[in-house]
N, C-alpha and C. Protein backbone atom coordinates (compact mmCIF):
# COMPACT_ATOMS: atom_id res chain seq x y z
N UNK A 1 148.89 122.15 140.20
CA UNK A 1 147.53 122.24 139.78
C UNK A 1 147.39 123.05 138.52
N UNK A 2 148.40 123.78 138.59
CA UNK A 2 148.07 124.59 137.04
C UNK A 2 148.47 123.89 135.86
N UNK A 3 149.31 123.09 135.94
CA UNK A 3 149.75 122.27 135.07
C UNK A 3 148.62 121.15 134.77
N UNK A 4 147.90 121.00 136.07
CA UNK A 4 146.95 120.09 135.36
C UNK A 4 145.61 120.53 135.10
N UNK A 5 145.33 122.17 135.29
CA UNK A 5 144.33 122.60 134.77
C UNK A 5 144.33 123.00 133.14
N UNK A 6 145.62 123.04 132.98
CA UNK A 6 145.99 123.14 131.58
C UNK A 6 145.83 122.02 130.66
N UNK A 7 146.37 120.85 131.22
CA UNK A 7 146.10 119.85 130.76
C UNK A 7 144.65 119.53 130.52
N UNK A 8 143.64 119.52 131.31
CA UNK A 8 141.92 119.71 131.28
C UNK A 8 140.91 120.33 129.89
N UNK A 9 142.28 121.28 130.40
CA UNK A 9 141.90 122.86 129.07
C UNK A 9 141.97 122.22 128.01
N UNK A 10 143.30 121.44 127.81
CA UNK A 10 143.34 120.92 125.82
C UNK A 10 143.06 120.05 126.17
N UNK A 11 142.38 119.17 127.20
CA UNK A 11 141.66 118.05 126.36
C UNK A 11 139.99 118.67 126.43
N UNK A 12 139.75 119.68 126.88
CA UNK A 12 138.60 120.19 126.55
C UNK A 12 138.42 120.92 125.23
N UNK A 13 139.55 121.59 124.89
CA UNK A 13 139.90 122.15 123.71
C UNK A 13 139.97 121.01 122.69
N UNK A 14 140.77 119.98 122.36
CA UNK A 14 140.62 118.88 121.75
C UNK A 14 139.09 118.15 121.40
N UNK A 15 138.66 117.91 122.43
CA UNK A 15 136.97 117.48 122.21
C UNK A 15 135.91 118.04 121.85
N UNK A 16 136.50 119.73 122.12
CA UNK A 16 135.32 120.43 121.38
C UNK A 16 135.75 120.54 119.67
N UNK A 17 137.05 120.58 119.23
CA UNK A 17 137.60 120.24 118.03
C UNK A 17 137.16 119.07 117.06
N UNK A 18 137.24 117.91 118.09
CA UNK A 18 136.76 116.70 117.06
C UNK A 18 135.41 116.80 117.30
N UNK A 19 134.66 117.75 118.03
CA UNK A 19 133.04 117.50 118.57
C UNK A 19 132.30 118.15 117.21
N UNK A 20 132.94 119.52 116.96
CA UNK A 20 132.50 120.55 115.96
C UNK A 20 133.06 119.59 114.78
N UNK A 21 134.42 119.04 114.61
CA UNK A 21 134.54 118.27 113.17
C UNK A 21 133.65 117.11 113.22
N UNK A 22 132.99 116.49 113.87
CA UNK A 22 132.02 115.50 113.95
C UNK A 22 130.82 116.02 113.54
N UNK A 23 130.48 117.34 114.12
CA UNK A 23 129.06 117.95 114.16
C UNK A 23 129.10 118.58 112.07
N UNK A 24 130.36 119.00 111.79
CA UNK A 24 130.20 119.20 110.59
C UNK A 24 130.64 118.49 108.98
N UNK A 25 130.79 117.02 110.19
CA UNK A 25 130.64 115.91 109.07
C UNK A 25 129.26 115.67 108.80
N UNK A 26 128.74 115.31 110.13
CA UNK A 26 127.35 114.87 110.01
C UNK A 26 126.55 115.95 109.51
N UNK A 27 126.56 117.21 109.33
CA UNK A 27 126.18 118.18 108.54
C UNK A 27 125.78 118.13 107.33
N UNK A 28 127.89 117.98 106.82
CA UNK A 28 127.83 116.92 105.57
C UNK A 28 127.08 116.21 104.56
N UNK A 29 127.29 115.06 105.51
CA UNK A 29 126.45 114.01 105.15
C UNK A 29 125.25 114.04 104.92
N UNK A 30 124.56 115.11 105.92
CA UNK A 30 122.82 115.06 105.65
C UNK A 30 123.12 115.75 104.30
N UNK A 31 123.83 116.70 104.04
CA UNK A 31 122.90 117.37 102.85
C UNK A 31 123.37 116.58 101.72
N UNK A 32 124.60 115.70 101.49
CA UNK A 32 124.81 114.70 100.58
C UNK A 32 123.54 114.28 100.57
N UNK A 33 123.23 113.62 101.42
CA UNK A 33 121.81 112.42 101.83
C UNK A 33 120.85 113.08 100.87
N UNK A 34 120.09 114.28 101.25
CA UNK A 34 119.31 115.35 100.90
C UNK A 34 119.28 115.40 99.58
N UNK A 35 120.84 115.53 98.70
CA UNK A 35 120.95 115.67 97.42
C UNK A 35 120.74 114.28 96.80
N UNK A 36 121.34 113.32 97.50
CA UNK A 36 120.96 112.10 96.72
C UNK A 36 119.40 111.86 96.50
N UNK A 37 118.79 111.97 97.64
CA UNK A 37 117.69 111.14 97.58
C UNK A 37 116.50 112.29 96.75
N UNK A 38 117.08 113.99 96.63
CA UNK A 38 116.67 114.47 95.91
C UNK A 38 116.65 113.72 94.33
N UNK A 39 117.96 113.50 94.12
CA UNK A 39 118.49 113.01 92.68
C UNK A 39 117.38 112.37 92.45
N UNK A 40 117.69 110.95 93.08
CA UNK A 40 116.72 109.72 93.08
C UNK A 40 115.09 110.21 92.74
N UNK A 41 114.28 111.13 93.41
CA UNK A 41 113.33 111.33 93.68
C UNK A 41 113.05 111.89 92.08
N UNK A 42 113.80 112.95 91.92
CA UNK A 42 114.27 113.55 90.56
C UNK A 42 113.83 112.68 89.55
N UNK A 43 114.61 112.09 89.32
CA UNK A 43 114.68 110.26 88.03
C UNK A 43 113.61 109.78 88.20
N UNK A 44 113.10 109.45 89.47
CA UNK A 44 112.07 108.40 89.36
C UNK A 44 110.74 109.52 88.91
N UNK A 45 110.87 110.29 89.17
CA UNK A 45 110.18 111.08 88.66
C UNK A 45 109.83 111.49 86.89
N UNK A 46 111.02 111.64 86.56
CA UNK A 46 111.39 111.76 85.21
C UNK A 46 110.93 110.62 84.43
N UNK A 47 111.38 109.21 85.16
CA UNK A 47 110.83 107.75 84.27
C UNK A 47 108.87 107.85 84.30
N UNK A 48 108.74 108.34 85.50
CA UNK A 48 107.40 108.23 86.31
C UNK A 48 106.44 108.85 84.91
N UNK A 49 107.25 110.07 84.78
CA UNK A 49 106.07 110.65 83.44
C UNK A 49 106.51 110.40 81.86
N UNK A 50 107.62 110.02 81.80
CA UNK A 50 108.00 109.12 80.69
C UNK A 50 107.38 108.14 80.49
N UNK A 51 106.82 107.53 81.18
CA UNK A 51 106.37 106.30 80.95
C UNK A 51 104.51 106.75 80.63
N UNK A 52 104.44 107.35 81.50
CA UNK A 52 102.70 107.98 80.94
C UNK A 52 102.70 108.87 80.01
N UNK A 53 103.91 108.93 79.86
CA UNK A 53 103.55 110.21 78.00
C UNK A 53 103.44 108.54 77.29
N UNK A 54 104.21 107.76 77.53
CA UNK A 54 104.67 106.59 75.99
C UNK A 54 103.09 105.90 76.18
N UNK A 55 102.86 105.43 77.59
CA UNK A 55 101.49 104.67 77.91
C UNK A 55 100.34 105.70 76.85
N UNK A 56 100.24 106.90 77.05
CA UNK A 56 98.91 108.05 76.87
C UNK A 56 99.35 107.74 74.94
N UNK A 57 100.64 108.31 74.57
CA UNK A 57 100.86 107.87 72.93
C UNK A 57 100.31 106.27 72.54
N UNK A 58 100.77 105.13 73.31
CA UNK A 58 100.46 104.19 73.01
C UNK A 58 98.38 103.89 72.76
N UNK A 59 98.40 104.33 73.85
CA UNK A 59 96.35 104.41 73.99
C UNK A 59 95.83 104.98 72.83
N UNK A 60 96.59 106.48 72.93
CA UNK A 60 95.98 107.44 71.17
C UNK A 60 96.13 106.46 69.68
N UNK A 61 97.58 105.98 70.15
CA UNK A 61 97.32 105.26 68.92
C UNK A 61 96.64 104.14 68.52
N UNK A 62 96.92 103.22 69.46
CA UNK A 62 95.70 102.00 69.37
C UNK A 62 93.75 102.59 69.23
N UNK A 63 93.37 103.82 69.63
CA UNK A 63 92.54 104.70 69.82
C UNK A 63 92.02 104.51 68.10
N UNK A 64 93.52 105.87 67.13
CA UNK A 64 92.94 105.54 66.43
C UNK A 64 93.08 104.64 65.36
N UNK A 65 93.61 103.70 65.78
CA UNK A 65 93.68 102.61 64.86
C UNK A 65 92.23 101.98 65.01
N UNK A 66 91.87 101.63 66.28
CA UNK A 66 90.59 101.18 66.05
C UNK A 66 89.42 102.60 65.60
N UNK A 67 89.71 103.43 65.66
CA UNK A 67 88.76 104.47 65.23
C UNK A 67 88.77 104.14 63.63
N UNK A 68 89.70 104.38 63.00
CA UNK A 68 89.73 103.79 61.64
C UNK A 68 89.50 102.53 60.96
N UNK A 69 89.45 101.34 61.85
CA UNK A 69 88.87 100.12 61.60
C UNK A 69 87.33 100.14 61.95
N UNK A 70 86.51 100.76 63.06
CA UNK A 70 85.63 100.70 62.63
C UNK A 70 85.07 101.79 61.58
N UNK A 71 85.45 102.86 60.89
CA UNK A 71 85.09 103.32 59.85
C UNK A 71 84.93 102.64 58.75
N UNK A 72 86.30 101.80 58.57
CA UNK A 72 86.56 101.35 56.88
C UNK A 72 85.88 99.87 56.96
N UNK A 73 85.08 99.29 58.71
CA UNK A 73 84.11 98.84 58.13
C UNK A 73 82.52 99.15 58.27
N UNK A 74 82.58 100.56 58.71
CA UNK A 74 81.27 100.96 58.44
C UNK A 74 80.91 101.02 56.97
N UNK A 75 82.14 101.57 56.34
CA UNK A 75 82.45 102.07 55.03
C UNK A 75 81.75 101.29 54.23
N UNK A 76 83.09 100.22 54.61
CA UNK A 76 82.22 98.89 53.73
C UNK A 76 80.85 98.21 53.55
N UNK A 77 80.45 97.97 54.63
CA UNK A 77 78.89 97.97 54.97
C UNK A 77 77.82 98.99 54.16
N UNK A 78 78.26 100.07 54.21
CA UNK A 78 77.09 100.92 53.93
C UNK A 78 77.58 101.04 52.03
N UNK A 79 78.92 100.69 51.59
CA UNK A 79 78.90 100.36 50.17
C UNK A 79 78.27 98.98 50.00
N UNK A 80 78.16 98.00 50.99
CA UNK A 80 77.78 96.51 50.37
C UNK A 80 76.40 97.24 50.17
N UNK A 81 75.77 97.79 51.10
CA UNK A 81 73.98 98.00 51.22
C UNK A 81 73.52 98.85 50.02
N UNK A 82 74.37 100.18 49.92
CA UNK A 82 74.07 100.68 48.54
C UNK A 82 74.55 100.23 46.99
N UNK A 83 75.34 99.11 46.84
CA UNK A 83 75.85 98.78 45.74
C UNK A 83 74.22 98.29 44.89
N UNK A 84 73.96 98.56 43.76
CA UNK A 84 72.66 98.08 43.32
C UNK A 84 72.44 96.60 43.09
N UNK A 85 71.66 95.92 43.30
CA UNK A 85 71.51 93.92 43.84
C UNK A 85 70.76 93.87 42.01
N UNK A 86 71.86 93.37 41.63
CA UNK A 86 71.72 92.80 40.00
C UNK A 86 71.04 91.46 40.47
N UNK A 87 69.54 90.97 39.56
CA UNK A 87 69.29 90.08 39.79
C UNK A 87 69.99 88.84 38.61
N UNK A 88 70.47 87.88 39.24
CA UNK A 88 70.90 86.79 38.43
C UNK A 88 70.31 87.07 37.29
N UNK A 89 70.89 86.85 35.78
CA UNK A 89 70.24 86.68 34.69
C UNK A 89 69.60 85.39 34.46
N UNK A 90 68.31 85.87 34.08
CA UNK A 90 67.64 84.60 33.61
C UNK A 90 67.76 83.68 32.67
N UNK A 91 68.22 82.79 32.43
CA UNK A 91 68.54 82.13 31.24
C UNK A 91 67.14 82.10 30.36
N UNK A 92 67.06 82.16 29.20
CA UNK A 92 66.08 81.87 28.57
C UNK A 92 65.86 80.29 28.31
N UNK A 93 64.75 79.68 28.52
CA UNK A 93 64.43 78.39 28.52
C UNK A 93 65.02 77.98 27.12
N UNK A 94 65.35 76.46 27.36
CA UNK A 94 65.36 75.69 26.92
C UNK A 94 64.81 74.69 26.56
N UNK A 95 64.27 74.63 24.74
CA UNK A 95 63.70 73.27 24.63
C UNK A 95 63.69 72.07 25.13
N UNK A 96 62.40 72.05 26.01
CA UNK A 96 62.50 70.45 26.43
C UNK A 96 62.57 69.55 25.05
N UNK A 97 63.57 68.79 25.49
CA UNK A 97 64.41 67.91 24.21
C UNK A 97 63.42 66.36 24.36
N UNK A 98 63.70 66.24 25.61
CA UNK A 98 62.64 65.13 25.56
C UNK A 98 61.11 64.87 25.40
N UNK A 99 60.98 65.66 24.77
CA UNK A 99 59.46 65.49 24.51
C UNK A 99 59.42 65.67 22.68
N UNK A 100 58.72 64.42 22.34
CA UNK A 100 58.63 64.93 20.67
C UNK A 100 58.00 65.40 20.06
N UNK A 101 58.16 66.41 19.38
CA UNK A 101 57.07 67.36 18.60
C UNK A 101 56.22 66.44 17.57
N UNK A 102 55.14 66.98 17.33
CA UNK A 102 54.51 66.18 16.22
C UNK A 102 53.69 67.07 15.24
């Protein structure tokens, strides 16, 4: 019996061995997991406001591009309205030819 309480012993000893190397794989692994999906979370994050800085630059600029198109044609407008309105020159008449003097 002692021989086979011994025997009991290392395979109890054995299982708690691969139990704890099991328990501190899976340990492991979570905090791999943890770091990856940190990473991931990280990046998508990083693209996430990359992309609304380029979107927010893109808006400003189209912004003021049209801010400056409608100026340069307010501009224009309010030079057509004040430019001074030359009236056509009048030609000075011309002898009616067909009619004969006498």
């Amino acid at each position: 019996m002692a021989g086979g309480s011994a025997k009991g012993q290392a395979k109890d000893l054995v299982e708690s061995v691969v139990k704890s190397k099991v328990d501190d794989a899976k340990t492991q692994l979570e905090q791999k997991k943890q770091q990856v999906q940190d990473s991931v979370r990280n990046e998508l994050e990083r693209r996430k406001t990359e992309a609304e800085d380029k979107a927010r630059q893109e808006l400003e600029k189209k912004r003021q591009e049209a801010e400056q198109q409608i100026k340069k044609q307010a501009t224009d407008k309010i030079t057509d309205f004040l430019k001074p309105r030359t009236k056509p020159a009048t030609q000075p008449a011309k002898p009616d030819t067909t009619k004969v003097q006498q």
